[in-house]
C-alpha atoms as a PDB file:
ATOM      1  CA  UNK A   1     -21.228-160.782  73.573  1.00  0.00           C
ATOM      2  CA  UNK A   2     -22.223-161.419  77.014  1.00  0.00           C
ATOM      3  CA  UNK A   3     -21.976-160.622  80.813  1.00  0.00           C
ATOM      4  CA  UNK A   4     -21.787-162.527  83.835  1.00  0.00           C
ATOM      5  CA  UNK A   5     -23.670-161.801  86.938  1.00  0.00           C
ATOM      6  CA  UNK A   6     -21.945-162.560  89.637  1.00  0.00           C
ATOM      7  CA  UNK A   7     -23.512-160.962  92.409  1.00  0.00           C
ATOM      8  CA  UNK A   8     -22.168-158.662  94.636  1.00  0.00           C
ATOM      9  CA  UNK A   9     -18.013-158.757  95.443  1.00  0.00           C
ATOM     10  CA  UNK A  10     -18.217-162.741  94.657  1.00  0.00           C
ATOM     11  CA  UNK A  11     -15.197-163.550  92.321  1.00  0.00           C
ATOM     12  CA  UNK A  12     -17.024-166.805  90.496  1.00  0.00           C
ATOM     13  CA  UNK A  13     -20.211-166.257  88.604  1.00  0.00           C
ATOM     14  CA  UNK A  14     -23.110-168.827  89.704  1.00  0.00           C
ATOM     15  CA  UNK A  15     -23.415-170.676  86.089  1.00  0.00           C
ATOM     16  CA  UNK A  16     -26.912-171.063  85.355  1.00  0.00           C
ATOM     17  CA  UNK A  17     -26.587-175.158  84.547  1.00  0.00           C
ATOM     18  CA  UNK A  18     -26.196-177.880  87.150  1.00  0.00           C
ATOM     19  CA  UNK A  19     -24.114-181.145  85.987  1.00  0.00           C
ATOM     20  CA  UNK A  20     -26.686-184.724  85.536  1.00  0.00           C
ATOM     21  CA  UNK A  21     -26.308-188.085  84.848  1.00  0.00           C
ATOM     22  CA  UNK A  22     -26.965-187.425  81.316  1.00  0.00           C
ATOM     23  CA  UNK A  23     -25.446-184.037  80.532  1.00  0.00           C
ATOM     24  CA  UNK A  24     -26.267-180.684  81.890  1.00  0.00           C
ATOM     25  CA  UNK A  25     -29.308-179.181  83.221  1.00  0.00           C
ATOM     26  CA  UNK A  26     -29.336-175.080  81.657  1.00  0.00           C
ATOM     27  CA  UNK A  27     -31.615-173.034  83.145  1.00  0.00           C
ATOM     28  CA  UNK A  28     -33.092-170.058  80.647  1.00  0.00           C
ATOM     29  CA  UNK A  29     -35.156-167.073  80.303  1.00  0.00           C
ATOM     30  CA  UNK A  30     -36.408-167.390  76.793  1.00  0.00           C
ATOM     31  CA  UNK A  31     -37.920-164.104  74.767  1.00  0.00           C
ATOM     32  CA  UNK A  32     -39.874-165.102  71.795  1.00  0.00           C
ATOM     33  CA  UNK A  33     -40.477-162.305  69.681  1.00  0.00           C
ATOM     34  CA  UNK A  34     -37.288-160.821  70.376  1.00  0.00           C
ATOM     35  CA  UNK A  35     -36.362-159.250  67.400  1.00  0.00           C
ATOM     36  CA  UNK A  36     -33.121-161.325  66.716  1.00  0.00           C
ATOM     37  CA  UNK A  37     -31.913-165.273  67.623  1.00  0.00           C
ATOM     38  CA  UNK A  38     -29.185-164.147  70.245  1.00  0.00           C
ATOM     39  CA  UNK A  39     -27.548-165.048  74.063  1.00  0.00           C
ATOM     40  CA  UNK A  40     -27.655-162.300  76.205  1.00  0.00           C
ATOM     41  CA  UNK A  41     -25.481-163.159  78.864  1.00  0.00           C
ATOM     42  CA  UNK A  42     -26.882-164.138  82.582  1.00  0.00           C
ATOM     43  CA  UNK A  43     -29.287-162.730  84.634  1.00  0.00           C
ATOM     44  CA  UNK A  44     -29.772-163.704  88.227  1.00  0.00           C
ATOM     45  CA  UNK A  45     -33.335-163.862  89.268  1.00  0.00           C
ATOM     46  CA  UNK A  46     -35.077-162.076  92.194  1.00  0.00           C
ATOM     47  CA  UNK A  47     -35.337-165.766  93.615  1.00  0.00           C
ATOM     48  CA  UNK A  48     -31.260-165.673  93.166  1.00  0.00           C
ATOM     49  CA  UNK A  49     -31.143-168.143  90.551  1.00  0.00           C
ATOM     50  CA  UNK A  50     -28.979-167.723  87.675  1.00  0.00           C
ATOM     51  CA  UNK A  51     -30.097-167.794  83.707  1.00  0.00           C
ATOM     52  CA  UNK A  52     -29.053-167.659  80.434  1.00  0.00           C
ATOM     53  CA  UNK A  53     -31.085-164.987  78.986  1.00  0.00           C
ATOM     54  CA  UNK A  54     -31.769-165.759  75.150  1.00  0.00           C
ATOM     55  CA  UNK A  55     -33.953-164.713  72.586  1.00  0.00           C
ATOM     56  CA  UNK A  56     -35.652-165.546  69.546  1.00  0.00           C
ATOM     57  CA  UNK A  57     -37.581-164.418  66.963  1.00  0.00           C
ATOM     58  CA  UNK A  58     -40.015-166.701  66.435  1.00  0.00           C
ATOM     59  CA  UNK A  59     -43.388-166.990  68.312  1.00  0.00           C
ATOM     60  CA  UNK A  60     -44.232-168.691  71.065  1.00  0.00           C
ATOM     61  CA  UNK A  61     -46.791-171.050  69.142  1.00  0.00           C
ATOM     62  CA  UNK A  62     -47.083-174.391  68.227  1.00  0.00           C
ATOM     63  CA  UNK A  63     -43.470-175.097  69.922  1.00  0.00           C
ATOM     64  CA  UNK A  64     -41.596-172.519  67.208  1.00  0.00           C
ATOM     65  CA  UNK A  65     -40.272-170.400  70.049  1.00  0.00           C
ATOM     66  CA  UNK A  66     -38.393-173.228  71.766  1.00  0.00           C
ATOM     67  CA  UNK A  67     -37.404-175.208  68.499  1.00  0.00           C
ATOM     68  CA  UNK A  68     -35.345-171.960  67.491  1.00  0.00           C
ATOM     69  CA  UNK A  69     -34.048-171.983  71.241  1.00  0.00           C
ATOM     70  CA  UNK A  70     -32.712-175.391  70.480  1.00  0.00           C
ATOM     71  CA  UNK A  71     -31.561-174.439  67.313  1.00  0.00           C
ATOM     72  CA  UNK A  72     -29.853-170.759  68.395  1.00  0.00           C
ATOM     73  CA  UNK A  73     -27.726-172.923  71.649  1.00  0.00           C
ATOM     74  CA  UNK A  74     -27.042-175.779  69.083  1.00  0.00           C
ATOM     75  CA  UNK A  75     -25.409-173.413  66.909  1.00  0.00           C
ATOM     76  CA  UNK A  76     -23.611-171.422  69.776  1.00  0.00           C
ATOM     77  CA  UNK A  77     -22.067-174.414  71.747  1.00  0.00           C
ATOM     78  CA  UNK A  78     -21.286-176.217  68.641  1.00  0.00           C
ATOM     79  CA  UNK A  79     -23.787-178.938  69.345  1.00  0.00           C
ATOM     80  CA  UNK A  80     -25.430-181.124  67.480  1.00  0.00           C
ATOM     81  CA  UNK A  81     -29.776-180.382  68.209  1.00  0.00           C
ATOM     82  CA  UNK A  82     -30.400-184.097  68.681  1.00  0.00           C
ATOM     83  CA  UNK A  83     -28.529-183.605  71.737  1.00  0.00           C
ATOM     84  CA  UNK A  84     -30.291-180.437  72.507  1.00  0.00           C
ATOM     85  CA  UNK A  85     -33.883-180.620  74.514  1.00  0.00           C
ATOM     86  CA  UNK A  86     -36.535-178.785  76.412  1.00  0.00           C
ATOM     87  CA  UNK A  87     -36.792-180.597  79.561  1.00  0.00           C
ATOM     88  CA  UNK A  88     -38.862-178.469  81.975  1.00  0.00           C
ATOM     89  CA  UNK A  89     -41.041-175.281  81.215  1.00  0.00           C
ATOM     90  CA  UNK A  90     -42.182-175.974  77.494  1.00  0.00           C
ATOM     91  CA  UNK A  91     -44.782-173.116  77.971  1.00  0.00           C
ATOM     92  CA  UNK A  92     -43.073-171.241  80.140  1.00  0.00           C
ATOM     93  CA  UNK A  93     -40.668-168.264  79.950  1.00  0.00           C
ATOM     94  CA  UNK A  94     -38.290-170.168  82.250  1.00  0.00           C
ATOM     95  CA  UNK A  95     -37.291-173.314  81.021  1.00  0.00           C
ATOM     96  CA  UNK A  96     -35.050-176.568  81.882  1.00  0.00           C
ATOM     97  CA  UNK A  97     -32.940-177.533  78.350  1.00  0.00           C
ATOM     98  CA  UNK A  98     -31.615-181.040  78.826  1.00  0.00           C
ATOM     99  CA  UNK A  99     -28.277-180.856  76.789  1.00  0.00           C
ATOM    100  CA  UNK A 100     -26.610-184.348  76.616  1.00  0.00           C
ATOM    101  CA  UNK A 101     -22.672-184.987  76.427  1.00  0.00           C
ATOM    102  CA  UNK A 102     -19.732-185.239  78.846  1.00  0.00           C
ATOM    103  CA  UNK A 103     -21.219-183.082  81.514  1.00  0.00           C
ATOM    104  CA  UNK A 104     -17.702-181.854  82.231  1.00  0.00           C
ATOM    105  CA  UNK A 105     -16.863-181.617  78.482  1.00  0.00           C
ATOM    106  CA  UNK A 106     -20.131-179.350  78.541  1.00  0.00           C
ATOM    107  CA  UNK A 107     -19.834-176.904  81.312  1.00  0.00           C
ATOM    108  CA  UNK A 108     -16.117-176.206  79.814  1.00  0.00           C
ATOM    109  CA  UNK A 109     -16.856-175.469  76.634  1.00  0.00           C
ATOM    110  CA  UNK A 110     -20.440-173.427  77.990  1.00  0.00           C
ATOM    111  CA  UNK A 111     -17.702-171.306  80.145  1.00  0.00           C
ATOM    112  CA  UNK A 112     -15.721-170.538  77.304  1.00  0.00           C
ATOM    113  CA  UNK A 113     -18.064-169.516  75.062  1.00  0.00           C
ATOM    114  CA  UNK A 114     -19.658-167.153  78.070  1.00  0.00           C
ATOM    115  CA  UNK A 115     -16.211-165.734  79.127  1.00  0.00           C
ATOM    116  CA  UNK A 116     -14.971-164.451  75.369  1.00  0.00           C
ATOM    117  CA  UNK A 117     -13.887-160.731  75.380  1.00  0.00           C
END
């Protein structure tokens, strides 16, 4: 379903998520309008930052765009959405999504899910 950037001849990908007090912080590139609600791997920025590229197919009005975002990585990680939230970026193409839980717990199961064959 997905590929991992990882940059050159490096043998661990640079996981677009950073571990908080509360969770994880996941960074994304969000399409609205993309023609399906999907994951598209990683993608590492000309600034060298990693992202999960996702897309959706709602617009980006009125918040629809990042309430399907929440929705699409709810479903994917196997999350409930209360625990799922846009905490940077709102507007933006590039956003911050707060996801709450064992931040451990988290990045495991987000590895998994990005490393199926």
């Amino acid at each position: 379903m997905s590929t991992l950037s990882t940059g050159g001849d490096r043998t661990e990908p640079d996981w677009p998520w950073r571990e908080t007090r509360d969770g994880l912080a996941l960074a994304v590139r969000l399409t609205p309008r993309g023609g399906r609600d999907a994951l598209d791997g990683f993608e590492t920025l000309a600034d060298g930052r990693s992202v999960l590229k996702a897309r959706v197919r709602a617009a980006p009005s009125e918040g629809e765009a990042n309430a399907a975002l929440i929705a699409l990585l709810a479903k994917q990680i196997g999350l409930p959405r209360s625990q799922i939230a846009i905490a940077g970026g709102a507007t933006a193409r590039l956003k911050t999504v707060a996801v709450q839980g064992d931040p451990a717990a988290l990045a495991a199961r987000l590895r998994a899910h990005f490393t199926k064959t």
